[in-house]
C-alpha atoms as a PDB file:
ATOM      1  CA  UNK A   1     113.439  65.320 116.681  1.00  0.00           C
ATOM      2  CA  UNK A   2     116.620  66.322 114.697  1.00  0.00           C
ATOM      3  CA  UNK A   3     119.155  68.882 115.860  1.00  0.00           C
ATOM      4  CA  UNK A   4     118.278  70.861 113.166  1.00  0.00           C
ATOM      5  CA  UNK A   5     114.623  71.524 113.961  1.00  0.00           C
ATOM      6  CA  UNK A   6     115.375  71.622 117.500  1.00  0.00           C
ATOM      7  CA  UNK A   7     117.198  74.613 116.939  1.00  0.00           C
ATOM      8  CA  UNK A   8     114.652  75.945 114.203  1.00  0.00           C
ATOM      9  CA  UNK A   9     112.054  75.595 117.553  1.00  0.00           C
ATOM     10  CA  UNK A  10     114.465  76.992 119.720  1.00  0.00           C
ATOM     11  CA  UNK A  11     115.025  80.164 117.565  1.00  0.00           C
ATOM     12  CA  UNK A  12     111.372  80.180 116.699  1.00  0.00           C
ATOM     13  CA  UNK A  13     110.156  80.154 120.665  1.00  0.00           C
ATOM     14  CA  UNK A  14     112.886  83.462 121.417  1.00  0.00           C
ATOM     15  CA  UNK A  15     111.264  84.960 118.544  1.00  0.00           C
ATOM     16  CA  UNK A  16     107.780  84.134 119.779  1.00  0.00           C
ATOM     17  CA  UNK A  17     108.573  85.463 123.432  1.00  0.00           C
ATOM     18  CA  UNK A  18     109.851  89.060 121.652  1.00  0.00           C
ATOM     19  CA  UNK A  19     106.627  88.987 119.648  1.00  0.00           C
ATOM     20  CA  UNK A  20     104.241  88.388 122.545  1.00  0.00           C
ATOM     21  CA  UNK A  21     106.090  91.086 124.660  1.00  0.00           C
ATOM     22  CA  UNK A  22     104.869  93.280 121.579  1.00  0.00           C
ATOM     23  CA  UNK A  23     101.323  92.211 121.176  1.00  0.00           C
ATOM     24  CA  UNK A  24     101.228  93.080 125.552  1.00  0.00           C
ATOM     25  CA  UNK A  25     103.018  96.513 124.581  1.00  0.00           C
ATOM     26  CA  UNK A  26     100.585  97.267 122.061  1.00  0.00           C
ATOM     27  CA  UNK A  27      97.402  96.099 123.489  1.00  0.00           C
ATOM     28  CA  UNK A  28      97.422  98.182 126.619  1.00  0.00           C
ATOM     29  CA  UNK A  29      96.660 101.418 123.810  1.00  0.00           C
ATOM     30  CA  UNK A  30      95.506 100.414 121.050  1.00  0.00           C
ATOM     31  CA  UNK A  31      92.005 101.618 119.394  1.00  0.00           C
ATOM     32  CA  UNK A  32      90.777  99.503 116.239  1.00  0.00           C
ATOM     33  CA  UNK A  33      89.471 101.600 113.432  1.00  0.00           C
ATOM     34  CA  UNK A  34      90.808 104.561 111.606  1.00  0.00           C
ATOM     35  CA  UNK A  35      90.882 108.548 112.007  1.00  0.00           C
ATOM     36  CA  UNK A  36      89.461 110.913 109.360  1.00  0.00           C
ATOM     37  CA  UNK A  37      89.105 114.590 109.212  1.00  0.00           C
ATOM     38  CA  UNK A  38      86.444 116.532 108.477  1.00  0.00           C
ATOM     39  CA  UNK A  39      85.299 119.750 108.362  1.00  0.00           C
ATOM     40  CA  UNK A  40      81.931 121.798 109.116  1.00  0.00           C
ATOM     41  CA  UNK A  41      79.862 124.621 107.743  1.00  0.00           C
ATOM     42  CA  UNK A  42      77.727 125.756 110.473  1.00  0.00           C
ATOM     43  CA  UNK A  43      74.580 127.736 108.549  1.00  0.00           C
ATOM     44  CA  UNK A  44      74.598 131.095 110.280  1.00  0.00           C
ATOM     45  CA  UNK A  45      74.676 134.153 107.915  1.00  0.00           C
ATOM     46  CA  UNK A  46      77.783 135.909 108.133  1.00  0.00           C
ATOM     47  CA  UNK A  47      80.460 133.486 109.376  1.00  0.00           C
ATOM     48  CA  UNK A  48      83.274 132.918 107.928  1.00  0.00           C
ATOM     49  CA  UNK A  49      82.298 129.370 106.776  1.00  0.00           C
ATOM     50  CA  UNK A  50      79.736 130.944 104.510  1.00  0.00           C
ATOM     51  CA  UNK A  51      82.600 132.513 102.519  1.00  0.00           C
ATOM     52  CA  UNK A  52      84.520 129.129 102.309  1.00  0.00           C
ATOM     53  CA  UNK A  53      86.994 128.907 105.375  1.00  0.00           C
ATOM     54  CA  UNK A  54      84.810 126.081 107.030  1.00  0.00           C
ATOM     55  CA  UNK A  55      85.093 125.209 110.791  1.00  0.00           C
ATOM     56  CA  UNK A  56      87.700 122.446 111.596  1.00  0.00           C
ATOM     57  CA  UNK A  57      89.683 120.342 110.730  1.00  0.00           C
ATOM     58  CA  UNK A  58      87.834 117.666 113.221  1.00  0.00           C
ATOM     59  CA  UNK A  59      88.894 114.284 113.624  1.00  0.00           C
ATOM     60  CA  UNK A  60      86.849 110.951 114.209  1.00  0.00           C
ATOM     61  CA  UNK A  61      87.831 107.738 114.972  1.00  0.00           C
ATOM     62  CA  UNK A  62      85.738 105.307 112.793  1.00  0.00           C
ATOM     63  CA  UNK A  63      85.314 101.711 113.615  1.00  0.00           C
ATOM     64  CA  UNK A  64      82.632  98.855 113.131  1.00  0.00           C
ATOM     65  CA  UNK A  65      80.386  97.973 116.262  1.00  0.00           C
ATOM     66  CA  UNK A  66      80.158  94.009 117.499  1.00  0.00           C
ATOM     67  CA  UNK A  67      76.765  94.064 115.694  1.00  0.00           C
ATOM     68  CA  UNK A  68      79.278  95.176 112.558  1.00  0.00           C
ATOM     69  CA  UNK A  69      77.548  98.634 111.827  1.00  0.00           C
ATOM     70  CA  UNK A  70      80.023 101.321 110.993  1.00  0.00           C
ATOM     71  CA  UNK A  71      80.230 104.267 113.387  1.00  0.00           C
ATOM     72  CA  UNK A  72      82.280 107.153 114.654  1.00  0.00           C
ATOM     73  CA  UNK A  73      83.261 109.113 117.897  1.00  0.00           C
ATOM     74  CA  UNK A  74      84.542 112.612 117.831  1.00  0.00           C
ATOM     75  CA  UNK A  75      88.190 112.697 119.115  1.00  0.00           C
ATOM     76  CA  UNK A  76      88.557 116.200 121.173  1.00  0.00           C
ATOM     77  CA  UNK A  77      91.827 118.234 119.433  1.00  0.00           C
ATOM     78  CA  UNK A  78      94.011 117.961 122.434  1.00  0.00           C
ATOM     79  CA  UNK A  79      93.439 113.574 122.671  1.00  0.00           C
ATOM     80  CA  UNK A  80      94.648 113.514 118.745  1.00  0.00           C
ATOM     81  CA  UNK A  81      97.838 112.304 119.074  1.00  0.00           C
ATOM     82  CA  UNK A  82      96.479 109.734 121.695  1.00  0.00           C
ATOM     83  CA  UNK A  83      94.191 108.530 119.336  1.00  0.00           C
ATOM     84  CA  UNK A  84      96.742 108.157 116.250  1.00  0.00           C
ATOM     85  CA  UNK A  85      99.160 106.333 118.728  1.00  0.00           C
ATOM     86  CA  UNK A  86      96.516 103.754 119.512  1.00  0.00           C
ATOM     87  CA  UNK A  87      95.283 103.155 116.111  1.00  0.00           C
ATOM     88  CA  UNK A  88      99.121 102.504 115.279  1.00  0.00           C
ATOM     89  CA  UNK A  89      99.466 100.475 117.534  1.00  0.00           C
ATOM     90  CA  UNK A  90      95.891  98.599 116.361  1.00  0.00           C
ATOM     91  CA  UNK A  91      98.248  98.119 113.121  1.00  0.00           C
ATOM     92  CA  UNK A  92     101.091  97.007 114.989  1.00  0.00           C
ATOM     93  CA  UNK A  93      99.179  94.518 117.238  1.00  0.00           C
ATOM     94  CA  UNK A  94      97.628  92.847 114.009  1.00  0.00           C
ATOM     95  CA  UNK A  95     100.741  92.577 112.106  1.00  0.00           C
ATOM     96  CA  UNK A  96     103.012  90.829 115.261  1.00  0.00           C
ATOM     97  CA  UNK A  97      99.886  88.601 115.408  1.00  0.00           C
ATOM     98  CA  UNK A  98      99.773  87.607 112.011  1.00  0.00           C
ATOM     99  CA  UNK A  99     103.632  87.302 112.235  1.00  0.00           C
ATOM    100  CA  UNK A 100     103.113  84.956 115.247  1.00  0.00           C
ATOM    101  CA  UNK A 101     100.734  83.203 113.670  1.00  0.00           C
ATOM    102  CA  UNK A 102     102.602  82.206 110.818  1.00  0.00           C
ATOM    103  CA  UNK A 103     105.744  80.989 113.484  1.00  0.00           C
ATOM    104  CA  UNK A 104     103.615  79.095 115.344  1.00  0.00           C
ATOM    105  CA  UNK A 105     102.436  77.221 111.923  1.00  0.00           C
ATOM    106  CA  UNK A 106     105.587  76.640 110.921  1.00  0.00           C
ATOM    107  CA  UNK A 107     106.967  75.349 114.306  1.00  0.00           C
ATOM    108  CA  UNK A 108     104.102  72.831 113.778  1.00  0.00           C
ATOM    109  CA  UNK A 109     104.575  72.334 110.584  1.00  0.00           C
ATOM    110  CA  UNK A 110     108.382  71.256 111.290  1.00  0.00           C
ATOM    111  CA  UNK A 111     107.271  68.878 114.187  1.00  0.00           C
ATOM    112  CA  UNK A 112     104.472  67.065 112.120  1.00  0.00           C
ATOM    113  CA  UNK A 113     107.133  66.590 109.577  1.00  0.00           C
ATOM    114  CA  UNK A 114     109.481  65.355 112.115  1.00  0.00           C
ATOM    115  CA  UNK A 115     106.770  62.821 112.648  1.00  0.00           C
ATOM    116  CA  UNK A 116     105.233  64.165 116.249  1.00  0.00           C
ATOM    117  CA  UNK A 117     101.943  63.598 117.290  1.00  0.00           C
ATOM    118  CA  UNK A 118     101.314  65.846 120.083  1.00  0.00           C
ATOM    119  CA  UNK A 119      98.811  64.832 122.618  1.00  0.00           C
ATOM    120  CA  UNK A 120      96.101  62.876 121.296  1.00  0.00           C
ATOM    121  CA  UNK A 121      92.659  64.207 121.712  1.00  0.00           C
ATOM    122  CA  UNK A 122      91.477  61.511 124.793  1.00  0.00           C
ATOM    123  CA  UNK A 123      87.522  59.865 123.940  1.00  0.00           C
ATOM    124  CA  UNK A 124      85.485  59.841 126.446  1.00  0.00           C
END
């Protein structure tokens, strides 16, 4: 291997470290799916929502089951900001991963160029 890509995989491996350090930061909170508001008429005659000031704002957390069907929880007022920390840090996780992702192929990339095999898959 050159100097140069030594270097390049030196650089690249720091970097990597810093980005997994995020990913293990992020992970420990983070909800996938996204947070709507909504907000409720209730039907009884008389309240105020019949008049137009409907009941709410109340926010869900939407996100798509393993079976991939959309659904929703209720996130109680007070656990709001919880719930818009961890679905920032959902968007944080996936961009360092795509980031680390693309270092990783270009770490590879540079060796393969540089003519390395790696370890050969062993038949058996």
């Amino acid at each position: 291997m050159t100097g140069a890509c030594l270097t390049h995989i030196y650089v690249s491996m720091r970097t990597r470290a810093a980005l997994l350090r995020q990913l293990v930061r992020d992970a420990e909170r983070m909800l996938q799916g996204s947070l709507s508001e909504t907000t409720r008429t209730c039907g009884r005659s008389g309240c105020r929502c019949q008049r137009g000031e409907r009941h709410g704002p109340h926010t869900y957390v939407s996100f798509k089951t393993p079976e991939g069907r959309s659904s929703s929880v209720y996130v109680p007022a007070q656990r709001v900001r919880e719930a818009q920390a961890g679905v920032e840090a959902w968007k944080r996780f996936w961009e360092v991963a795509v980031e680390l992702a693309a270092r990783n192929r270009d770490v590879a990339v540079a060796h393969w160029r540089e003519g390395g095999r790696g370890d050969a898959p062993t038949r058996s």
